[in-house]
Protein backbone atom coordinates (compact mmCIF):
# COMPACT_ATOMS: atom_id res chain seq x y z
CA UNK A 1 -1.78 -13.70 4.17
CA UNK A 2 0.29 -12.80 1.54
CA UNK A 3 2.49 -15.46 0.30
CA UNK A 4 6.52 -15.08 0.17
CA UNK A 5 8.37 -14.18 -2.78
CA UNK A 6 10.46 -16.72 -4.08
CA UNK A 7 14.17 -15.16 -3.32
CA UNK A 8 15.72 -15.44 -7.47
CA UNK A 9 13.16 -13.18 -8.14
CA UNK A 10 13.93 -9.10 -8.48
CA UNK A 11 10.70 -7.09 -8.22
CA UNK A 12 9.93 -4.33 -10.56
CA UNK A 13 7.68 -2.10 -9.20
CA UNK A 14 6.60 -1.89 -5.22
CA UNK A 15 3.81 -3.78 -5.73
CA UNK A 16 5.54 -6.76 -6.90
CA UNK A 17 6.98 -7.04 -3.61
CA UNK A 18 4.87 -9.29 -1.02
CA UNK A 19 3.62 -7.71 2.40
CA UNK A 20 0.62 -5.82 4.22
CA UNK A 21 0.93 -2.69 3.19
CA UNK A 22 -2.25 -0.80 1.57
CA UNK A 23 -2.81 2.25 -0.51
CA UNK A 24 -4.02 4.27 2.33
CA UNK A 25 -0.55 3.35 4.57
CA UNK A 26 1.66 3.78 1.68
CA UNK A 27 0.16 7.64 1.37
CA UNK A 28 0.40 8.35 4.79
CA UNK A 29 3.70 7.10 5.13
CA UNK A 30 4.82 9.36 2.24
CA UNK A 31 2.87 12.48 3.97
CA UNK A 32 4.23 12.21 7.20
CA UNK A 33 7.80 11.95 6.04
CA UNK A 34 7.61 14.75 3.36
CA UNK A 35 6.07 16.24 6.16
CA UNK A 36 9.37 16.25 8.61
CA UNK A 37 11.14 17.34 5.44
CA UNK A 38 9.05 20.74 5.09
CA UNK A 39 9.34 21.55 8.19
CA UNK A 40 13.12 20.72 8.28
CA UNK A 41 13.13 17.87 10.83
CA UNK A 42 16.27 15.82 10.44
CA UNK A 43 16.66 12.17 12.36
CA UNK A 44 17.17 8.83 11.42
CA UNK A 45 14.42 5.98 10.24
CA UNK A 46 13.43 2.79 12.08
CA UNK A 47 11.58 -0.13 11.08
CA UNK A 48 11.23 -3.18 13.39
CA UNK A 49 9.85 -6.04 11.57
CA UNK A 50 10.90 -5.80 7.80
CA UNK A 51 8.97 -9.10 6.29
CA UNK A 52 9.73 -8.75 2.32
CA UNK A 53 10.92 -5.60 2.85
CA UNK A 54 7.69 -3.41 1.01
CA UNK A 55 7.69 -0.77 3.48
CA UNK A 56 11.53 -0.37 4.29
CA UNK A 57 11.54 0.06 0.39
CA UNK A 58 9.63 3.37 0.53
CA UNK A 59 11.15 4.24 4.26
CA UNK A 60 14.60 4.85 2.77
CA UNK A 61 13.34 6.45 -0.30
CA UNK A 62 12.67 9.23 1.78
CA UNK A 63 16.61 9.51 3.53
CA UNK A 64 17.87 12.80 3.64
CA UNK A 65 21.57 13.51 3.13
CA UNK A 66 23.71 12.47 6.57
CA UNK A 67 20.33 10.23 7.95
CA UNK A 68 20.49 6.47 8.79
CA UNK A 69 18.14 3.64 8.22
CA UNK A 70 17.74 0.51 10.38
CA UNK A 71 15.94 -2.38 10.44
CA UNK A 72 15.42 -5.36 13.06
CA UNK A 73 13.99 -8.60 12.43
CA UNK A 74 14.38 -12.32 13.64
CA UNK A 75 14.88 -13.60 9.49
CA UNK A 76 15.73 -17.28 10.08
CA UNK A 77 17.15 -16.46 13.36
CA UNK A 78 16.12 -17.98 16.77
CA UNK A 79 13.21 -16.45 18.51
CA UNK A 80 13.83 -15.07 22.05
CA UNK A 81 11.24 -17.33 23.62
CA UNK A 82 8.83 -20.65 22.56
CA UNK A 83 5.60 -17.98 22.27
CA UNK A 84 7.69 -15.69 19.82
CA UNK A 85 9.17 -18.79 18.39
CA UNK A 86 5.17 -20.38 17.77
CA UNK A 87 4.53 -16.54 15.95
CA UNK A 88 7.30 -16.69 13.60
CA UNK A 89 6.91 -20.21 12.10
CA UNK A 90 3.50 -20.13 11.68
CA UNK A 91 3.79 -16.35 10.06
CA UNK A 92 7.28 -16.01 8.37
CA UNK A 93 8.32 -19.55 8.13
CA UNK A 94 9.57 -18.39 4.11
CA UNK A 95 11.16 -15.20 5.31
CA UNK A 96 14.88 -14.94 4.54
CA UNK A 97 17.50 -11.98 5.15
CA UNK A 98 18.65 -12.85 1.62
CA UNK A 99 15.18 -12.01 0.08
CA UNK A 100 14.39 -9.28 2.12
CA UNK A 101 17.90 -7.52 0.93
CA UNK A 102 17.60 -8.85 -2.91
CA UNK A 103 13.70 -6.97 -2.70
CA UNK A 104 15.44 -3.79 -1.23
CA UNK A 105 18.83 -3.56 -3.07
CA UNK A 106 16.15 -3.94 -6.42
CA UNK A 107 15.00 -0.05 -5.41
CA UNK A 108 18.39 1.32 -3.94
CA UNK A 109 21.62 1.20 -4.06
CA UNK A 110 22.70 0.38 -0.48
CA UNK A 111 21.17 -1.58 2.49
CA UNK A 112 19.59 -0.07 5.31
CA UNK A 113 21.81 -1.47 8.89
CA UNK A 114 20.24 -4.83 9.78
CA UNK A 115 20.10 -5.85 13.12
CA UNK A 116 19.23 -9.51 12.77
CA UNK A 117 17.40 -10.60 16.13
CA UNK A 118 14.56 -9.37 18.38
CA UNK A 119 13.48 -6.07 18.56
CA UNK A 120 14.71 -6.00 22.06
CA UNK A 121 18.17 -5.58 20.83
CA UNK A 122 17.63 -2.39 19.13
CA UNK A 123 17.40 0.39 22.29
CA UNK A 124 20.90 -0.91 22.36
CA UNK A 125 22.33 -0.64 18.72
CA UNK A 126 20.38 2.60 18.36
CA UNK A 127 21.01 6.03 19.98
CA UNK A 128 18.35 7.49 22.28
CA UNK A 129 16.74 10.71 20.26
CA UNK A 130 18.00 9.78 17.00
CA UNK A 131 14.98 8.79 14.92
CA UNK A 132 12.37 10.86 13.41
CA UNK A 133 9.99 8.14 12.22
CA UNK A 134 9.82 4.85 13.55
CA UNK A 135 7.49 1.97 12.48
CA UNK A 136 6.90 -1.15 14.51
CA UNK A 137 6.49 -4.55 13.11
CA UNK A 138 7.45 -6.95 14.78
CA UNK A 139 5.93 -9.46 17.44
CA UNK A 140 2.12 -9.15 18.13
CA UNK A 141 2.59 -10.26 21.55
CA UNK A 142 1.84 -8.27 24.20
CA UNK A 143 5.22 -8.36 26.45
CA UNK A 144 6.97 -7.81 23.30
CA UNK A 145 5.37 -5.02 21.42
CA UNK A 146 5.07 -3.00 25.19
CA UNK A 147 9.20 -3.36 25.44
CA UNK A 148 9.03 -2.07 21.31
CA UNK A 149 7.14 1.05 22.38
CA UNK A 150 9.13 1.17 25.73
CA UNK A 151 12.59 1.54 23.28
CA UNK A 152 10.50 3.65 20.90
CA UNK A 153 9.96 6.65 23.38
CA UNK A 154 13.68 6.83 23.74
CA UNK A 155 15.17 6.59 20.64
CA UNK A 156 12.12 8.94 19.13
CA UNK A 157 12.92 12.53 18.77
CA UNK A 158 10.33 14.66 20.88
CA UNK A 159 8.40 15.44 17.64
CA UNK A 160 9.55 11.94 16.06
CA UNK A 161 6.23 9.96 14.21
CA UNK A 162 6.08 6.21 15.87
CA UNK A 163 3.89 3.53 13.72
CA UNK A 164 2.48 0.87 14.85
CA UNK A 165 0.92 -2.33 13.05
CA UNK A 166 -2.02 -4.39 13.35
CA UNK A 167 -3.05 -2.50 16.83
CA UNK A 168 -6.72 -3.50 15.79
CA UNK A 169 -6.60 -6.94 14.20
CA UNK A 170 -8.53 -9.70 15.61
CA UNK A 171 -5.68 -12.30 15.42
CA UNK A 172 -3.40 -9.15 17.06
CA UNK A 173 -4.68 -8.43 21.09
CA UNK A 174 -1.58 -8.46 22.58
CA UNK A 175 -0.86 -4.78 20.04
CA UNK A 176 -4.28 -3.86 20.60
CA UNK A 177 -3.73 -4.07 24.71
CA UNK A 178 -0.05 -2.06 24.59
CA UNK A 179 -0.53 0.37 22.10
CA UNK A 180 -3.88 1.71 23.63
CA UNK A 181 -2.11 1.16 27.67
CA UNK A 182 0.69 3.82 26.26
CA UNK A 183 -2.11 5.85 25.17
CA UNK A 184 -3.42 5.76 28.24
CA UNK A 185 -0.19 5.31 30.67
CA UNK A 186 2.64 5.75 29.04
CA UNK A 187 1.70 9.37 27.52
CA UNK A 188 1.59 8.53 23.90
CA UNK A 189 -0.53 10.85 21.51
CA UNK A 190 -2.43 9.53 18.86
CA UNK A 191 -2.29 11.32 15.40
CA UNK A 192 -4.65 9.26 12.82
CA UNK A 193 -5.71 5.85 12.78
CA UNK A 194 -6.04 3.70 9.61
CA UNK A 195 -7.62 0.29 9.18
CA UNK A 196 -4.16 -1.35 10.22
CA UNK A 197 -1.80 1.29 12.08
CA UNK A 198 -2.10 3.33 14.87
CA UNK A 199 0.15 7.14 13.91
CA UNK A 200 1.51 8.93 16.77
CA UNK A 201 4.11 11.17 18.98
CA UNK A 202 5.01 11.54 22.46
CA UNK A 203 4.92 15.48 21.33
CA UNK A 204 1.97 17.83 20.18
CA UNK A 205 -0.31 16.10 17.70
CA UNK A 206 -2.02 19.16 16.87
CA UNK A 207 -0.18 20.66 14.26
CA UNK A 208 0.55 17.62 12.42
CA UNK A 209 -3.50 16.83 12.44
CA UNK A 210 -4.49 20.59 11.29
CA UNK A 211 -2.54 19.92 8.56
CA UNK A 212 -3.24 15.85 7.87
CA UNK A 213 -7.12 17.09 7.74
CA UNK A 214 -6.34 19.78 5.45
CA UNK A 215 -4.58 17.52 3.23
CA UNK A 216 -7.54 14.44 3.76
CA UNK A 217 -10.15 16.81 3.02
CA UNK A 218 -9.15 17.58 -0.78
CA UNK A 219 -9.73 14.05 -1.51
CA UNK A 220 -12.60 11.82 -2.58
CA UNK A 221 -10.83 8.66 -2.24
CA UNK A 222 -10.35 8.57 1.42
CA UNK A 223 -13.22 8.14 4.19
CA UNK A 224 -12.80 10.62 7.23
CA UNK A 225 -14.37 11.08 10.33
CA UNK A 226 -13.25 12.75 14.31
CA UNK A 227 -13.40 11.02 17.55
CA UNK A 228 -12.81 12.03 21.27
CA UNK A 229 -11.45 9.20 23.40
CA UNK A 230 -10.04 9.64 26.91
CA UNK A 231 -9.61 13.47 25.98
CA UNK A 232 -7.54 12.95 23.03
CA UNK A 233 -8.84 13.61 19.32
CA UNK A 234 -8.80 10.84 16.83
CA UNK A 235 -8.53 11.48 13.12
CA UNK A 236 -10.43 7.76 11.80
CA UNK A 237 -9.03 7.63 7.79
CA UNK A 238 -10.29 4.48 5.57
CA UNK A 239 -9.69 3.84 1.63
CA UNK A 240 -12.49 4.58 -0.93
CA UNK A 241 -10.82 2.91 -3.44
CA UNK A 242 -7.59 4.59 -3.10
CA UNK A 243 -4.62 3.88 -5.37
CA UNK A 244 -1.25 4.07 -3.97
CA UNK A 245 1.09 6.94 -4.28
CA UNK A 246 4.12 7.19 -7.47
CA UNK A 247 6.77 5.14 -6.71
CA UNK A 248 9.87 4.88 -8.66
CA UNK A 249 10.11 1.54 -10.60
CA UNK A 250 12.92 -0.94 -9.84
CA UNK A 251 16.21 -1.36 -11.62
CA UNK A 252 14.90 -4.27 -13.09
CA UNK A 253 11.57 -3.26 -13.71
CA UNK A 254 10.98 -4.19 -17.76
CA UNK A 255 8.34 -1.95 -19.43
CA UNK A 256 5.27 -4.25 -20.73
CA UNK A 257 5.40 -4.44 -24.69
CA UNK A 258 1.92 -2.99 -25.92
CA UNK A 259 -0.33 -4.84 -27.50
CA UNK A 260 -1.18 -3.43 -31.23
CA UNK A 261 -5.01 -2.70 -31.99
CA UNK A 262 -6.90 -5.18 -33.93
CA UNK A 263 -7.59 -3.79 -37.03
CA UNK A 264 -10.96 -2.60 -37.90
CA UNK A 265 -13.18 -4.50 -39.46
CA UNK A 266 -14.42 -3.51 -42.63
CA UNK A 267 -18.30 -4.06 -43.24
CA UNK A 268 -19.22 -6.16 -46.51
CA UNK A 269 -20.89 -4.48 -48.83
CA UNK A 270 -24.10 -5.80 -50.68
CA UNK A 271 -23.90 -5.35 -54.75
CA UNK A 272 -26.13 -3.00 -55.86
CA UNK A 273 -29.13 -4.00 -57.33
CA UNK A 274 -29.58 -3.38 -60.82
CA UNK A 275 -31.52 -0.08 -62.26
CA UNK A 276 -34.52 -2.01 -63.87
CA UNK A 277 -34.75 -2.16 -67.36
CA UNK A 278 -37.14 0.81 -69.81
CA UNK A 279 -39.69 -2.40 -70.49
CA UNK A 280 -39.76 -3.57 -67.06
CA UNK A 281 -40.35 -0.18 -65.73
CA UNK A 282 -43.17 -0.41 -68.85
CA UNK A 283 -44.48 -3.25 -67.23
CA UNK A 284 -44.91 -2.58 -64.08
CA UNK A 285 -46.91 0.68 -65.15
CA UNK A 286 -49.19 -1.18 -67.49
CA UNK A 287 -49.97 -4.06 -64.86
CA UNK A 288 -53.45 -3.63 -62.85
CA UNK A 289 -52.66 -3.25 -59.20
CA UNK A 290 -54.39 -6.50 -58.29
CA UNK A 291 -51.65 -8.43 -60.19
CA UNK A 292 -48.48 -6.19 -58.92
CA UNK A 293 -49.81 -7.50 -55.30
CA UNK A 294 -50.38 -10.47 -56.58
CA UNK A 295 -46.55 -10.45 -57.46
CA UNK A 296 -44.86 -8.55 -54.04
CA UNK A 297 -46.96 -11.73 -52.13
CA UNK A 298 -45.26 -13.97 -54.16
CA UNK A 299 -41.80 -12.74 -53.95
CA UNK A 300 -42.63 -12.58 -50.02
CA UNK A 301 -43.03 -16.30 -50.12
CA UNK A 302 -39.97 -17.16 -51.90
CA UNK A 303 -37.57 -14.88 -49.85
């Protein structure tokens, strides 16, 4: 678990802000939204559950002119309930409003509307078929993620994107149970899964997976693989070592000074020896080979 970022400090690039949020996430965030925006789907952004604020950052970097962006989360507020309560103090006992908007307001220039409380206030600060894209955060408890996706499928747009976290973590059941009962139930249609969300839309998945496995199969850094379950088609994407997409640096972000080359080092050079003398090459002529080897063996020994 990823430990909070102390709130005096202004983050200069994405990754200096704290939060689960992989490579492989980060890219299909970006894909599905510049998605919407090809195909000229307008509609607000939602993000329940905000932490440090990592993925909100990159959410409302992808606003379009005459769009809102809103956020819920408990900060230090008071849980709805003692099981919600247990969650948050043993998960986001550091989180603070105040660092969640000094990591955001480091990337853009205004805040996002923050509803601070449970998610269960949101279906009434929010309009129904507002929101193109809406990622859930928030509780891992059962009751509580069900009412999320409950106030998802109203405020979603019919071909709106919904997120949602952690439906496959050991520590997470309670996602696990309500995300795959709406599957099943509640008529939501899976897109792609990746090791940590679950993508998908209460309206036709598949256009937006033609063109996701299009898009997957031109890269090597990205594991793929198709599964039928309960008649619907599962695209399975895992990282290969993927690196996250360009993000724009902070305002504060300082470029790091380079360090200069060492200088090369310059091999010593050995005097040369000196041409021998007319009588020594004399010498050496006139001497009987038994004594010239004589003379190399004894220069051996001494060197």
């Amino acid at each position: 678990m990823t430990n909070a970022q102390a709130t005096d400090t202004h983050p200069g690039e994405l990754a200096d802000v704290p939060g689960w949020f992989p490579p492989l996430d980060q890219t299909l965030f970006t894909w599905f939204l510049e998605q919407q925006k090809k195909a000229g789907i307008k509609g607000d952004l939602l993000e329940l559950g905000v932490y440090m604020g990592k993925s909100a950052i990159l959410l409302g970097h992808h606003l379009q002119d005459g769009e809102q962006f809103t956020v819920c989360d408990l900060f230090e507020g008071d849980a709805p309930d003692e099981a919600n309560k247990a969650e948050s103090s043993k998960s986001y006992a550091s989180l603070t409003q105040q660092a969640f908007e000094r990591n955001y307001l480091s990337f853009h220039d205004t805040l996002p509307t923050v509803i601070t409380g449970p998610s269960s206030l949101v279906d009434e600060k929010v309009a129904p078929d507002t929101c193109r894209f809406i990622h859930i955060d928030a509780s891992h408890l059962y009751e509580h993620v069900y009412g999320d996706i409950g106030a998802a499928h109203d405020i979603l747009l019919p071909e709106g994107v919904v997120v949602l976290d952690d439906f496959r973590s050991e520590h997470t059941p309670g996602v696990a149970v309500a995300a795959w009962e709406a599957v099943l139930n509640r008529g939501l249609r899976p897109i792609c899964l990746s090791t940590q969300k679950l993508y998908a839309t209460w309206g036709d998945p598949e256009p937006l997976q033609e063109e996701l496995l299009e898009m997957l199969r031109q890269r090597s850094d990205v594991g793929l693989s198709l599964q039928e379950a309960a008649g619907h088609r599962l695209i399975r994407t895992r990282s290969r070592g993927m690196k996250p997409p360009h993000f724009p640096p902070s305002r504060h972000y300082v470029e790091p000074v380079a360090t200069p080359a060492p200088a090369p080092r310059v091999a010593e050079s050995r005097p040369a020896r000196p041409a021998p003398t007319r009588a020594r090459r004399l010498a050496k002529d006139l001497l009987p080979p038994v004594i010239t080897r004589a003379v190399r063996r004894a220069r051996a020994k001494r060197s």
